[in-house]
C-alpha atoms as a PDB file:
ATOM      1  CA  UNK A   1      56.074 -21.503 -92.634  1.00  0.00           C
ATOM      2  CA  UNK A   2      57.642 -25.172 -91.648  1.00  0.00           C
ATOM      3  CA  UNK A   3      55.481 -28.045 -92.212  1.00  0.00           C
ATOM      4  CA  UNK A   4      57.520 -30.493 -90.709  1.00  0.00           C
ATOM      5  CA  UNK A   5      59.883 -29.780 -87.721  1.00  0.00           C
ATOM      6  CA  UNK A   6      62.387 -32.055 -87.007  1.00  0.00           C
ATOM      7  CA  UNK A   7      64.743 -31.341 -83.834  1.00  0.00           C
ATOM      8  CA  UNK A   8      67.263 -33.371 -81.712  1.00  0.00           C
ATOM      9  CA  UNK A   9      65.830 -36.738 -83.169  1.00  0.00           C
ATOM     10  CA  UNK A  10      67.787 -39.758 -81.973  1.00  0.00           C
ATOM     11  CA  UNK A  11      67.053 -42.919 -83.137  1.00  0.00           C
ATOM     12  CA  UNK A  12      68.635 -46.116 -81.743  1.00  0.00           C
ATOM     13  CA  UNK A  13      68.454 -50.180 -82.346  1.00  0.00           C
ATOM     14  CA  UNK A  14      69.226 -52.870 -79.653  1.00  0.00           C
ATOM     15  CA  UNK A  15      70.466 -52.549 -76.132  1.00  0.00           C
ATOM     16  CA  UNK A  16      72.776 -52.940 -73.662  1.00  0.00           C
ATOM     17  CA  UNK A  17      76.533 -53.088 -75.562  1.00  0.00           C
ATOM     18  CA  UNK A  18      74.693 -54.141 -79.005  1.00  0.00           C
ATOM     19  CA  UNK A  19      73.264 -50.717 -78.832  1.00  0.00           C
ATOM     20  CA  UNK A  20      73.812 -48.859 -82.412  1.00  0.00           C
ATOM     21  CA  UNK A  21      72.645 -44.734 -82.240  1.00  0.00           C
ATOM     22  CA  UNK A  22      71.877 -45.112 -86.235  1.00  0.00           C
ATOM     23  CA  UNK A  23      70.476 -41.079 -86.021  1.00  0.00           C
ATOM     24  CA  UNK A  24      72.424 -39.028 -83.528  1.00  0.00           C
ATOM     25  CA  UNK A  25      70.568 -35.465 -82.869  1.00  0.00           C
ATOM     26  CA  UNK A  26      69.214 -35.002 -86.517  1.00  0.00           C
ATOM     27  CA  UNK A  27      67.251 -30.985 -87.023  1.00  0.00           C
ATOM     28  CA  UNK A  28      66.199 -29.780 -90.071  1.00  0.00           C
ATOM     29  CA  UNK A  29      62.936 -28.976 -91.381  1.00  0.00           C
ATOM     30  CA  UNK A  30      60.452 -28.239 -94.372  1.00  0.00           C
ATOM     31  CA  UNK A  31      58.657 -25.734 -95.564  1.00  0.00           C
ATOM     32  CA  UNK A  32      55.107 -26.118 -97.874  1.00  0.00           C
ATOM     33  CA  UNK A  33      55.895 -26.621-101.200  1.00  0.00           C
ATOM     34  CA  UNK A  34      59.896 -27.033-101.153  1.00  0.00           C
ATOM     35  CA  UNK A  35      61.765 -29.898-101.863  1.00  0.00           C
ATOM     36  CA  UNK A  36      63.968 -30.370 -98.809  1.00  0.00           C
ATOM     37  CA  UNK A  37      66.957 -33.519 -99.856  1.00  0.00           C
ATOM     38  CA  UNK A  38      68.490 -35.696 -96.973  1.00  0.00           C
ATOM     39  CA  UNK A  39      71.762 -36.411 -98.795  1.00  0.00           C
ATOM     40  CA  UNK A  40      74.745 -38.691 -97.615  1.00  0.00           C
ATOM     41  CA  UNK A  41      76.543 -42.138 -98.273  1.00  0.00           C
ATOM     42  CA  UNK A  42      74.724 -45.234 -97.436  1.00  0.00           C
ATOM     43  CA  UNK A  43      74.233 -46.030 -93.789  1.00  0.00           C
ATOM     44  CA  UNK A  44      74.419 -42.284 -92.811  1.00  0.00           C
ATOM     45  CA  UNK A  45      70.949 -42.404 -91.300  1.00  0.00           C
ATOM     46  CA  UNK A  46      68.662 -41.201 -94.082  1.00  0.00           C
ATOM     47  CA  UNK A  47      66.025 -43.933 -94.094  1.00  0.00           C
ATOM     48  CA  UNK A  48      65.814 -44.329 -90.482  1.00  0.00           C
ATOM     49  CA  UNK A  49      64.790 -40.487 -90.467  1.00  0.00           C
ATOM     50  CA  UNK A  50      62.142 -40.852 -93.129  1.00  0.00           C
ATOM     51  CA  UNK A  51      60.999 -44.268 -91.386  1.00  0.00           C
ATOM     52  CA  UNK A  52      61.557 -42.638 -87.922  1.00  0.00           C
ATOM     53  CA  UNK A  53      59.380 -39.803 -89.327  1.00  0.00           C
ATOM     54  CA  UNK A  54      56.807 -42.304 -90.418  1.00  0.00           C
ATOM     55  CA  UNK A  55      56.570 -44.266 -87.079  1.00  0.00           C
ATOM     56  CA  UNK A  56      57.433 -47.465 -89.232  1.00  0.00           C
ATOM     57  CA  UNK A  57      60.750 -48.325 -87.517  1.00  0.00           C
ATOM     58  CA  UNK A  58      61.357 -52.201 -86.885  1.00  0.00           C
ATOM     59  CA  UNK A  59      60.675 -53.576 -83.226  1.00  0.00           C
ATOM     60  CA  UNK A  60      63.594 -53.032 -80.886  1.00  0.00           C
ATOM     61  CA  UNK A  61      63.887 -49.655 -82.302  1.00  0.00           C
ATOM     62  CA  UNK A  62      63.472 -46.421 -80.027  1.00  0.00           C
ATOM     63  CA  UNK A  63      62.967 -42.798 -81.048  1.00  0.00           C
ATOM     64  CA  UNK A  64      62.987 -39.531 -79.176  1.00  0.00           C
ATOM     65  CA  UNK A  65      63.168 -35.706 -80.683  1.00  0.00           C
ATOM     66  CA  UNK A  66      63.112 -32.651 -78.804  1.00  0.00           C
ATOM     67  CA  UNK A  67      60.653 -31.642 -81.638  1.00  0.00           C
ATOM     68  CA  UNK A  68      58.516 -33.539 -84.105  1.00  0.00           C
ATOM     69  CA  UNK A  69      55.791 -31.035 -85.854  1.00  0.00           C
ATOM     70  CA  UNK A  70      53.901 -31.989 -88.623  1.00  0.00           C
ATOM     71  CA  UNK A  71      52.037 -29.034 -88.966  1.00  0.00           C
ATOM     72  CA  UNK A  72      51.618 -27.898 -85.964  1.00  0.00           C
ATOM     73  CA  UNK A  73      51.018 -31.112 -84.066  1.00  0.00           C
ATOM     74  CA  UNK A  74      53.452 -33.261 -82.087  1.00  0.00           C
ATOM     75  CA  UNK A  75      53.742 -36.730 -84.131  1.00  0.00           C
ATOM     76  CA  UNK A  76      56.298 -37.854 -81.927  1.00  0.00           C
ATOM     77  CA  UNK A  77      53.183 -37.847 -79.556  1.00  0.00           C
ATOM     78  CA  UNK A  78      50.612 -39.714 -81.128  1.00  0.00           C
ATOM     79  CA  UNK A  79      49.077 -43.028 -80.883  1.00  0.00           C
ATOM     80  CA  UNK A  80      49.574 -45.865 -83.081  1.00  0.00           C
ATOM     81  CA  UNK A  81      46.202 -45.436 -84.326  1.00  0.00           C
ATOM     82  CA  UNK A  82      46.734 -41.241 -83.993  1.00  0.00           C
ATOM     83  CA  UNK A  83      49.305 -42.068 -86.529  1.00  0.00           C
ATOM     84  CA  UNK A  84      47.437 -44.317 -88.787  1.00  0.00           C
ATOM     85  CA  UNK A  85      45.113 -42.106 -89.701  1.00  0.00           C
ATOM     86  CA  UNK A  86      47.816 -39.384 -90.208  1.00  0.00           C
ATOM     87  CA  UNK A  87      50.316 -41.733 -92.293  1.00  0.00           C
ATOM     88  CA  UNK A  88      48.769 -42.490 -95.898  1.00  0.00           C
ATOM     89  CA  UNK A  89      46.785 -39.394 -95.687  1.00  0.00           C
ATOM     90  CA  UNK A  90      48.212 -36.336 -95.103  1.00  0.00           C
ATOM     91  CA  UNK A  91      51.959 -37.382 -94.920  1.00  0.00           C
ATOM     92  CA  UNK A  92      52.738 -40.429 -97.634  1.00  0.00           C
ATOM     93  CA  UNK A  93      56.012 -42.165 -98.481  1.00  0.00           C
ATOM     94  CA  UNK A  94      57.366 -44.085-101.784  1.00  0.00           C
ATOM     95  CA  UNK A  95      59.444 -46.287-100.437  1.00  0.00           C
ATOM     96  CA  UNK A  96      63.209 -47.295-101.887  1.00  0.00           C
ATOM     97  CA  UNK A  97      62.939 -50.474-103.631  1.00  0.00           C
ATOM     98  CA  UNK A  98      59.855 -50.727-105.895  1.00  0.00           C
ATOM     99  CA  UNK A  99      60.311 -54.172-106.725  1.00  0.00           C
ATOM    100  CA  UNK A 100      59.391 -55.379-103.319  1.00  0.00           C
ATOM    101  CA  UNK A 101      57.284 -52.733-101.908  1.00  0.00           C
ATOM    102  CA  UNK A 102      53.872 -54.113-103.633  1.00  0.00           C
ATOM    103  CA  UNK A 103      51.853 -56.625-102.112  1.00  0.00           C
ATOM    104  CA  UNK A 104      52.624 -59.737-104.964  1.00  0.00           C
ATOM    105  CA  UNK A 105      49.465 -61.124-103.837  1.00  0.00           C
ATOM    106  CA  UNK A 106      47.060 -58.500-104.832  1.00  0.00           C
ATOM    107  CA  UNK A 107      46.465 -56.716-107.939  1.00  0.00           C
ATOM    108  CA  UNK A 108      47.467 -52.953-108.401  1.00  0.00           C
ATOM    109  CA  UNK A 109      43.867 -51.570-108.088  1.00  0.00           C
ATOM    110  CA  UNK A 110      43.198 -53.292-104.648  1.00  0.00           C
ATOM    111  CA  UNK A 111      46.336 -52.139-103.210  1.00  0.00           C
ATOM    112  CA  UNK A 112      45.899 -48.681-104.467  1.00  0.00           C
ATOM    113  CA  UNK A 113      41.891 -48.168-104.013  1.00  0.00           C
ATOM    114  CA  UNK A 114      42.095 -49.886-100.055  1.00  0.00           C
ATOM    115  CA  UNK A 115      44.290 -46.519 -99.377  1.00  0.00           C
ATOM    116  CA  UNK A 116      41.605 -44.444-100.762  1.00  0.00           C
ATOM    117  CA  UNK A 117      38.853 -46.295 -98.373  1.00  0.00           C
ATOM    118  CA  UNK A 118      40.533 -46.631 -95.403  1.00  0.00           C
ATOM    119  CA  UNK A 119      41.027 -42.919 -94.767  1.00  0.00           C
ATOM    120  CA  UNK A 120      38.732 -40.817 -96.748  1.00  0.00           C
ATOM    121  CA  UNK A 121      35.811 -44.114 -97.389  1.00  0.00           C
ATOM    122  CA  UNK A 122      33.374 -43.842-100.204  1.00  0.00           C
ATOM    123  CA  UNK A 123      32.686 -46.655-102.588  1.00  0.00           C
ATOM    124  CA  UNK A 124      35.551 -49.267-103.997  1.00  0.00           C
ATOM    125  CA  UNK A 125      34.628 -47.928-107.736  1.00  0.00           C
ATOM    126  CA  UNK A 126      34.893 -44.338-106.728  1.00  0.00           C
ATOM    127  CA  UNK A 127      38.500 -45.677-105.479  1.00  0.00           C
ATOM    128  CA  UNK A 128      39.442 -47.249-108.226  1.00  0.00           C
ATOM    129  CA  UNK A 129      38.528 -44.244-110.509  1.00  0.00           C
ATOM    130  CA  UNK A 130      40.718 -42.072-108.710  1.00  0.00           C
ATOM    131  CA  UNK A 131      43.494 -44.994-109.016  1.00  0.00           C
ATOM    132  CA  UNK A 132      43.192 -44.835-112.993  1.00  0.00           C
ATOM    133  CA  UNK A 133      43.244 -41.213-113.034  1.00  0.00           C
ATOM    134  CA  UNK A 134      46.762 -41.238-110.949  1.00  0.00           C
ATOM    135  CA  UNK A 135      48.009 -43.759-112.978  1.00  0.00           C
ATOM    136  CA  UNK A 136      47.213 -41.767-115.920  1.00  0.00           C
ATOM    137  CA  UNK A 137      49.034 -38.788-114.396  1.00  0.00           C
ATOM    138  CA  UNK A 138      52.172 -40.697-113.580  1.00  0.00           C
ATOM    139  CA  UNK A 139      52.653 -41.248-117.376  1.00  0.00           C
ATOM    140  CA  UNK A 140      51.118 -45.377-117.235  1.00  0.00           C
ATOM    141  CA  UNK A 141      49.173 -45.972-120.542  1.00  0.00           C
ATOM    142  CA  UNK A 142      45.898 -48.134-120.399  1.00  0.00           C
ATOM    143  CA  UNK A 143      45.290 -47.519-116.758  1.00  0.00           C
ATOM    144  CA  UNK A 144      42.308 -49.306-116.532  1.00  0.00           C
ATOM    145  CA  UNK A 145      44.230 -52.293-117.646  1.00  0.00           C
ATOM    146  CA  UNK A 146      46.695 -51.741-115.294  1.00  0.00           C
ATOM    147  CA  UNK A 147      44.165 -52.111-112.228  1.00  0.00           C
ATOM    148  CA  UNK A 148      43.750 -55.329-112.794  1.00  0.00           C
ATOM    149  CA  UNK A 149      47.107 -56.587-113.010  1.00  0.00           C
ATOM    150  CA  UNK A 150      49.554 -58.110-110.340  1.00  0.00           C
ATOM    151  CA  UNK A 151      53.233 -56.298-109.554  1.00  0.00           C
ATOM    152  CA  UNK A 152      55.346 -59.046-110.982  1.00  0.00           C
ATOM    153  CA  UNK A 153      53.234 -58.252-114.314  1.00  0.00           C
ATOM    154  CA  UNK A 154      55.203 -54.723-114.485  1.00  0.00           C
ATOM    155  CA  UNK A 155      58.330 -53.468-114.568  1.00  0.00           C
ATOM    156  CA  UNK A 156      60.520 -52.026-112.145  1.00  0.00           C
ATOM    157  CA  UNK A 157      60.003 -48.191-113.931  1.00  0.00           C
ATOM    158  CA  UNK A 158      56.218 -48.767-113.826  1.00  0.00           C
ATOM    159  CA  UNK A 159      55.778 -50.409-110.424  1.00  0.00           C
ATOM    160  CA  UNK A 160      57.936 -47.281-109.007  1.00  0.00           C
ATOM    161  CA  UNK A 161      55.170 -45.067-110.817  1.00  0.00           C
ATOM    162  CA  UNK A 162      52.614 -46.686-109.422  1.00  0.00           C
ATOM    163  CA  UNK A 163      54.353 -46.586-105.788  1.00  0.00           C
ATOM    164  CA  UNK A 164      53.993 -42.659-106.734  1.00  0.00           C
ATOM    165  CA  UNK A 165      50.736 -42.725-107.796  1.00  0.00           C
ATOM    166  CA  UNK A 166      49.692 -44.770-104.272  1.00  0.00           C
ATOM    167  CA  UNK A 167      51.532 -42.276-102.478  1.00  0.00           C
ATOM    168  CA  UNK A 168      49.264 -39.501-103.628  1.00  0.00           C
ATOM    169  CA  UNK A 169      46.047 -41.053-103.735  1.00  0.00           C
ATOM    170  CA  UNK A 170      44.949 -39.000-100.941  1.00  0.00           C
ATOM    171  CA  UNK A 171      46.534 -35.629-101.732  1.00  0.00           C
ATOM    172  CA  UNK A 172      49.253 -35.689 -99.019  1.00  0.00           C
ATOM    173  CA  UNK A 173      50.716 -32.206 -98.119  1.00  0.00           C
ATOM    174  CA  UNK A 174      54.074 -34.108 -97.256  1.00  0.00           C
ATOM    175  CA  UNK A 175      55.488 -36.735 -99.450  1.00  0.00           C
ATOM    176  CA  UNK A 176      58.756 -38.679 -98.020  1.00  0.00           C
ATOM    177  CA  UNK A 177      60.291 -40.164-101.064  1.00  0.00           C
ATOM    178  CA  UNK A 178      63.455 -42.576-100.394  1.00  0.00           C
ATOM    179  CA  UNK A 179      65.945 -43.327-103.121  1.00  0.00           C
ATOM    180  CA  UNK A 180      62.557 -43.388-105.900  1.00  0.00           C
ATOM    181  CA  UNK A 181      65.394 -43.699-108.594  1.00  0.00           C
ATOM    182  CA  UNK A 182      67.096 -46.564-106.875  1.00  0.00           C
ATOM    183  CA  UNK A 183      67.935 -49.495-108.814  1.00  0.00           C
ATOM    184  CA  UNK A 184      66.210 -47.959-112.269  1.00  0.00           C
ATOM    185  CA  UNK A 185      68.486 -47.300-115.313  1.00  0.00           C
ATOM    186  CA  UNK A 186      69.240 -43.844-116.092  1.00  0.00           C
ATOM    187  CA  UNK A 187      66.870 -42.471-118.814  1.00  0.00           C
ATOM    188  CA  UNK A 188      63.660 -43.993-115.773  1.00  0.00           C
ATOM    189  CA  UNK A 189      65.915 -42.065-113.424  1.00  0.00           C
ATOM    190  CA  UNK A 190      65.530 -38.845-115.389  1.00  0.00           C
ATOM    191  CA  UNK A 191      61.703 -39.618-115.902  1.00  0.00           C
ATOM    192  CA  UNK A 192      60.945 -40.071-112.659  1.00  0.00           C
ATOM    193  CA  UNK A 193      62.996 -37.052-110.972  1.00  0.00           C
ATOM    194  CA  UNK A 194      60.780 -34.767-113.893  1.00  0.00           C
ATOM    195  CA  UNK A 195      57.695 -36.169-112.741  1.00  0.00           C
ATOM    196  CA  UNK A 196      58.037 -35.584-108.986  1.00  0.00           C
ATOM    197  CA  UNK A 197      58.740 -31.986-109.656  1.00  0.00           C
ATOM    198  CA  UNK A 198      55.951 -31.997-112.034  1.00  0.00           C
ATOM    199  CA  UNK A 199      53.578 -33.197-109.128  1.00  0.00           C
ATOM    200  CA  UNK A 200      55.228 -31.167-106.986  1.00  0.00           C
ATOM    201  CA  UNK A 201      54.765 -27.609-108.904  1.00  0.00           C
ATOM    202  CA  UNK A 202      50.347 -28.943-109.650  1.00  0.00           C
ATOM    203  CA  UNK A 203      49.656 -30.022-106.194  1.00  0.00           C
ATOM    204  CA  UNK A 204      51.912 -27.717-103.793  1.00  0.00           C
ATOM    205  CA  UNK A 205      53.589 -31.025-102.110  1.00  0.00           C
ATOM    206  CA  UNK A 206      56.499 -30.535 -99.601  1.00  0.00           C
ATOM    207  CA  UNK A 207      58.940 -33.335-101.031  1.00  0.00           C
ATOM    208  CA  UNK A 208      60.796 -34.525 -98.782  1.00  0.00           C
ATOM    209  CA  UNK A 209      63.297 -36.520-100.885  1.00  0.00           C
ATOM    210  CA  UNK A 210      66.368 -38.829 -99.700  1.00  0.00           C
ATOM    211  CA  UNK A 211      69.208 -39.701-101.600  1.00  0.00           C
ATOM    212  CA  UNK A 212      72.539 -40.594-101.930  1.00  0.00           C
ATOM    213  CA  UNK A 213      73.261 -38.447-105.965  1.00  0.00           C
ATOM    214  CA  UNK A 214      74.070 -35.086-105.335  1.00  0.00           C
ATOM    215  CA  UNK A 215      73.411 -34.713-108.951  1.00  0.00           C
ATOM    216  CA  UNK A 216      69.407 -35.296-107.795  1.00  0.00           C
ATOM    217  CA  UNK A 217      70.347 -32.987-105.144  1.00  0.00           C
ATOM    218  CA  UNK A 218      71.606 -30.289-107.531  1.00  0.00           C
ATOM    219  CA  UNK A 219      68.607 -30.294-110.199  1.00  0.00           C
ATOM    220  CA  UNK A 220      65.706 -30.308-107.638  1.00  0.00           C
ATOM    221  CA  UNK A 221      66.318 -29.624-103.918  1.00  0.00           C
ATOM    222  CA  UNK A 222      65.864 -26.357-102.286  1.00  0.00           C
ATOM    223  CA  UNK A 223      67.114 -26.915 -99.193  1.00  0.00           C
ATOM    224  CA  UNK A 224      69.616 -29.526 -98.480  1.00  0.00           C
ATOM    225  CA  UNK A 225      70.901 -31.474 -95.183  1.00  0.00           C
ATOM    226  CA  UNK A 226      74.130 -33.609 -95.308  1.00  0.00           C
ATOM    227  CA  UNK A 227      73.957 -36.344 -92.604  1.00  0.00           C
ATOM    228  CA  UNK A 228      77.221 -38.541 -92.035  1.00  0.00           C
ATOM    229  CA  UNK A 229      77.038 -40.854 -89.084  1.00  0.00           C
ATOM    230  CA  UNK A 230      73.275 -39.985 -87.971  1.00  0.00           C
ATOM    231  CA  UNK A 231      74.414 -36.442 -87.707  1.00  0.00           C
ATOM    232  CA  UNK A 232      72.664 -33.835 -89.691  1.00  0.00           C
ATOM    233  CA  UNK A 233      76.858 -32.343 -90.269  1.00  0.00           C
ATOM    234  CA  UNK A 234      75.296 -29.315 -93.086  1.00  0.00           C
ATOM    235  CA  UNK A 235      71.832 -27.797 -93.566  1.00  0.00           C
ATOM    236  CA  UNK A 236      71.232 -25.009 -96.316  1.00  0.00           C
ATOM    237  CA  UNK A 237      70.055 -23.224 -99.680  1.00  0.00           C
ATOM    238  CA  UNK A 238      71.498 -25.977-102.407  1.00  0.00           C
ATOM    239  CA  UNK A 239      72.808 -22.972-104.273  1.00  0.00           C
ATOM    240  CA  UNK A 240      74.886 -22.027-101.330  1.00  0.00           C
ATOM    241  CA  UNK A 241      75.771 -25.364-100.436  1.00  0.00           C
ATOM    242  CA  UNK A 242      77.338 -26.281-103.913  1.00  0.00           C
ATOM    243  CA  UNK A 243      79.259 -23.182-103.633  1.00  0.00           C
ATOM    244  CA  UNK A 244      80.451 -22.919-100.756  1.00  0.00           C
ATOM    245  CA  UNK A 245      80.129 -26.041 -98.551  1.00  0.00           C
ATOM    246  CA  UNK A 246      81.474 -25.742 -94.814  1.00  0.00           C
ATOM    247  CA  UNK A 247      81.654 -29.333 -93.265  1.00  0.00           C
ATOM    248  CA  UNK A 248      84.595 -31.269 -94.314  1.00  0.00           C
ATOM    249  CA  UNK A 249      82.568 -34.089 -95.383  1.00  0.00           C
ATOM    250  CA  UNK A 250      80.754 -32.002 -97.392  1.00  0.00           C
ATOM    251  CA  UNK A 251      83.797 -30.766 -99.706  1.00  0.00           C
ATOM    252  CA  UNK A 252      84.976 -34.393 -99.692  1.00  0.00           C
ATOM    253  CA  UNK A 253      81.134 -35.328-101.698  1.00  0.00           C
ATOM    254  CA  UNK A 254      81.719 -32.816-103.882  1.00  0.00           C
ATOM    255  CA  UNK A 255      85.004 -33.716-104.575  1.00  0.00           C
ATOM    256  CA  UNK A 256      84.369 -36.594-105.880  1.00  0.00           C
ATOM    257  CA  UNK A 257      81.919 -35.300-108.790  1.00  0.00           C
ATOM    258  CA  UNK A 258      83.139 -35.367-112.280  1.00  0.00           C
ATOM    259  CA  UNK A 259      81.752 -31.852-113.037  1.00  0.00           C
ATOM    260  CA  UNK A 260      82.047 -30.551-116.287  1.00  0.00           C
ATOM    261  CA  UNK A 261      84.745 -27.686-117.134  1.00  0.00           C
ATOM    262  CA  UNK A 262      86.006 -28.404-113.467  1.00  0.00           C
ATOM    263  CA  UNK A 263      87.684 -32.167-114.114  1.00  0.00           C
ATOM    264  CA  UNK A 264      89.530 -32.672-116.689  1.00  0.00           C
ATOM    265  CA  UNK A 265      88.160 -35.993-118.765  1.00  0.00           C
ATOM    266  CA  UNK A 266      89.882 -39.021-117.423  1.00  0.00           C
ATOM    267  CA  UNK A 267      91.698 -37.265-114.230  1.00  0.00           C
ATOM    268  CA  UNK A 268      91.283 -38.817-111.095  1.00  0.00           C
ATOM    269  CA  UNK A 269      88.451 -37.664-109.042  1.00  0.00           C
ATOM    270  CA  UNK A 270      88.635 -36.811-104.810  1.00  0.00           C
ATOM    271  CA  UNK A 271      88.032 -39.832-102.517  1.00  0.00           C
ATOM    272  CA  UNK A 272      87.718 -39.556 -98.983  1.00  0.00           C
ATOM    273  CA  UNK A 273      90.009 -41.860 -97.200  1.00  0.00           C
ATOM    274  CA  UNK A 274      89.346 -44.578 -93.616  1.00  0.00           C
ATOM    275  CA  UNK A 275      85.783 -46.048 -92.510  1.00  0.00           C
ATOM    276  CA  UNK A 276      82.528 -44.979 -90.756  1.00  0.00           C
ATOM    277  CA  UNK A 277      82.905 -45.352 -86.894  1.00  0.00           C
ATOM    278  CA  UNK A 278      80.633 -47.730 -85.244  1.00  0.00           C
ATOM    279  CA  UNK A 279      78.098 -45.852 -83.622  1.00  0.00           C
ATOM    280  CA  UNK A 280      78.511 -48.160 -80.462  1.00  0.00           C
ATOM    281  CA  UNK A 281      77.622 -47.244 -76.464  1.00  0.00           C
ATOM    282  CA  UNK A 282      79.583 -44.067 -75.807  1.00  0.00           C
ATOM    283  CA  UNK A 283      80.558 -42.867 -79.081  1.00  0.00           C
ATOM    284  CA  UNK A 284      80.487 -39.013 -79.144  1.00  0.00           C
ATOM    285  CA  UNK A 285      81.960 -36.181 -80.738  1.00  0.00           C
ATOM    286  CA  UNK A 286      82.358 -35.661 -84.487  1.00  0.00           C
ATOM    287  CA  UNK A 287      81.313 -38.534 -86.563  1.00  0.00           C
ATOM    288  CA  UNK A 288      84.127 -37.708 -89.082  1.00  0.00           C
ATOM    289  CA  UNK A 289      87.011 -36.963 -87.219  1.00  0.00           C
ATOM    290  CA  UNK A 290      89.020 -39.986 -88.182  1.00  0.00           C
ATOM    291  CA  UNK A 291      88.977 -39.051 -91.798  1.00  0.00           C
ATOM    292  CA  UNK A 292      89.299 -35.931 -91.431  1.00  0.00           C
ATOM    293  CA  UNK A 293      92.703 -33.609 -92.438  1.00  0.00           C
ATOM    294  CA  UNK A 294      91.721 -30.614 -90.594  1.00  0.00           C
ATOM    295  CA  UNK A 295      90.926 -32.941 -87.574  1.00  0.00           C
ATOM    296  CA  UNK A 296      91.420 -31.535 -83.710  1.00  0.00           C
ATOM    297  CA  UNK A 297      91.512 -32.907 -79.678  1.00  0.00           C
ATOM    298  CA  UNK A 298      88.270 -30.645 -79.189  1.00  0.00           C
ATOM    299  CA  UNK A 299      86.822 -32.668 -81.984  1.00  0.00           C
ATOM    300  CA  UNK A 300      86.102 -35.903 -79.669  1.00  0.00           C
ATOM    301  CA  UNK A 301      83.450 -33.531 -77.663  1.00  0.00           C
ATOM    302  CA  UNK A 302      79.926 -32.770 -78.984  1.00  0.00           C
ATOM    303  CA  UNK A 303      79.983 -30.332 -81.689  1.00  0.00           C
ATOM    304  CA  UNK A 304      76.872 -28.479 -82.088  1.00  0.00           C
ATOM    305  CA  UNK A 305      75.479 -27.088 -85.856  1.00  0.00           C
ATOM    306  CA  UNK A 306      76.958 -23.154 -86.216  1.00  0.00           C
ATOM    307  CA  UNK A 307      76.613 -20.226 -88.887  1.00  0.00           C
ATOM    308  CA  UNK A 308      72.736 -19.850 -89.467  1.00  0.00           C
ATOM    309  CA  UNK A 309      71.873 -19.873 -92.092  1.00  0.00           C
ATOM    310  CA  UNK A 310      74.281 -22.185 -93.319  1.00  0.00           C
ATOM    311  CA  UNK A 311      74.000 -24.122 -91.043  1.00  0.00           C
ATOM    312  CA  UNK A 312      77.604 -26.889 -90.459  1.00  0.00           C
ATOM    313  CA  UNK A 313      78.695 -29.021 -87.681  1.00  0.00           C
ATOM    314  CA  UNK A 314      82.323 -28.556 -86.703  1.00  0.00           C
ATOM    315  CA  UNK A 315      84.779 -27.144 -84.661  1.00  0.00           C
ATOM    316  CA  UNK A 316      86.941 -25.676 -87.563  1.00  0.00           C
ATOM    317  CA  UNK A 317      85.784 -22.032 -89.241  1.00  0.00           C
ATOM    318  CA  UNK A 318      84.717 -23.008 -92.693  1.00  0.00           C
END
């Protein structure tokens, strides 16, 4: 069973001819205890889902869906302070950039123990406990220590586990995680990636992660959506979807990966040629027709997702 239902999301910024549609119709959903990736190249729409998800979009912003379950319930629905009480607690996010995410103001144990009181109460010590034993879990040594320090006291590695370790002090069902890896060196990377699916496989979280590495994608997804000018273009099973990819846009990604025993060392690797369109007032059809080779006229008209269970968007039989 889904725990989050996402259908026919649209998410758009300004108005009038300054209006951008940044998600365009976005569907896909997640099931308990999968990891479910958003994948695509930067300014495809990712965050704005997870944010849009979130209700945590900037003002000027305005979101519809069809559908927007969160177990059951309509979030798209809810109050500000409906949500509130929902966000932080049952659904949490880690946010992309963990150098800027922390309050450099407070100390670690404030930040994490006033998310611990503000939705489930109890004492500020029985908070802070619960903070230590997290950071613990997340691999920090001295925890206690920690508590009492400020962000700018930490690195970027340890302030992105201790994002994770805020993120769960409530036991969420649904964690959102966006880009967690971003601008950490590789061997972090590879720590961090094991310890969400460490977390994941303990507590039975539905990971909802977002990401631009298809690598990532490969090594921990089950499910995987491709989105390419707000468009959700190709939803399905990873396994399926690294061999045998339907969207155009798709192939191109994959193209483009120096995969062992497939590229040769040092040959050139795929590139996908032109720009992103400007999602501007009356922009429809498919996003990627003007890169596209197997491009056609019927192309410029909506094209809706086809082929459940692998699921693609376009007009051209894969």
């Amino acid at each position: 069973m889904s725990l989050l239902e996402i259908e026919g999301l649209e998410v758009t910024f300004g108005q009038g001819e300054g209006r951008v549609a940044a998600v365009r119709g976005a569907s896909f959903s997640v099931a308990r205890g999968e990891t479910h990736c958003i994948v695509g190249e930067s300014g495809c729409g990712k965050s704005v889902t997870s944010l849009a998800i979130m209700g945590l979009l900037a003002r000027g912003a305005t979101r519809q869906a069809k559908r927007m379950e969160f177990d059951g319930r309509d979030i798209s629905r809810l109050s500000e302070r409906e949500m509130s009480r929902l966000r932080g607690h049952r659904i949490a996010m880690i946010f992309q950039e963990p150098m800027t995410s922390l309050n450099p103001a407070y100390t670690i144990g404030s930040q994490m123990a006033e998310v611990r009181t503000r939705h489930l109460g109890g004492t500020k010590q029985a908070a802070l406990d619960r903070a230590a034993e997290l950071l613990g879990r997340v691999g920090i040594t001295a925890p206690g220590m920690r508590l009492g320090q400020f962000p700018h006291q930490l690195s970027g590695g340890l302030r992105q586990r201790v994002m994770i370790a805020m993120a769960l002090m409530n036991d969420p069902e649904l964690l959102i995680a966006d880009e967690p890896t971003t601008a950490l060196d590789v061997t972090i990377q590879a720590q961090i990636l094991r310890l969400l699916a460490q977390l994941q496989a303990d507590l039975g979280l539905a990971l909802l992660l977002i990401t631009h590495d298809l690598g990532v994608v490969a090594r921990v997804a089950h499910q995987v959506s491709v989105m390419y000018a707000g468009e959700v273009v190709e939803n399905a099973a990873t396994a399926d979807l690294f061999a045998a990819p339907r969207h155009p846009y798709t192939r191109g990604l994959l193209e483009c990966l120096p995969i062992p025993g497939k590229v040769a060392p040092g040959a050139p690797l795929g590139s996908i040629p032109g720009m992103v369109p400007k999602l501007t007032p009356g922009f429809t059809g498919c996003g990627f027709r003007s890169r596209c080779s197997l491009a056609r006229a019927e192309c410029a008209a909506p094209v809706a997702l086809r082929g459940a269970p692998h699921l693609y968007r376009c007009v051209v039989d894969a």
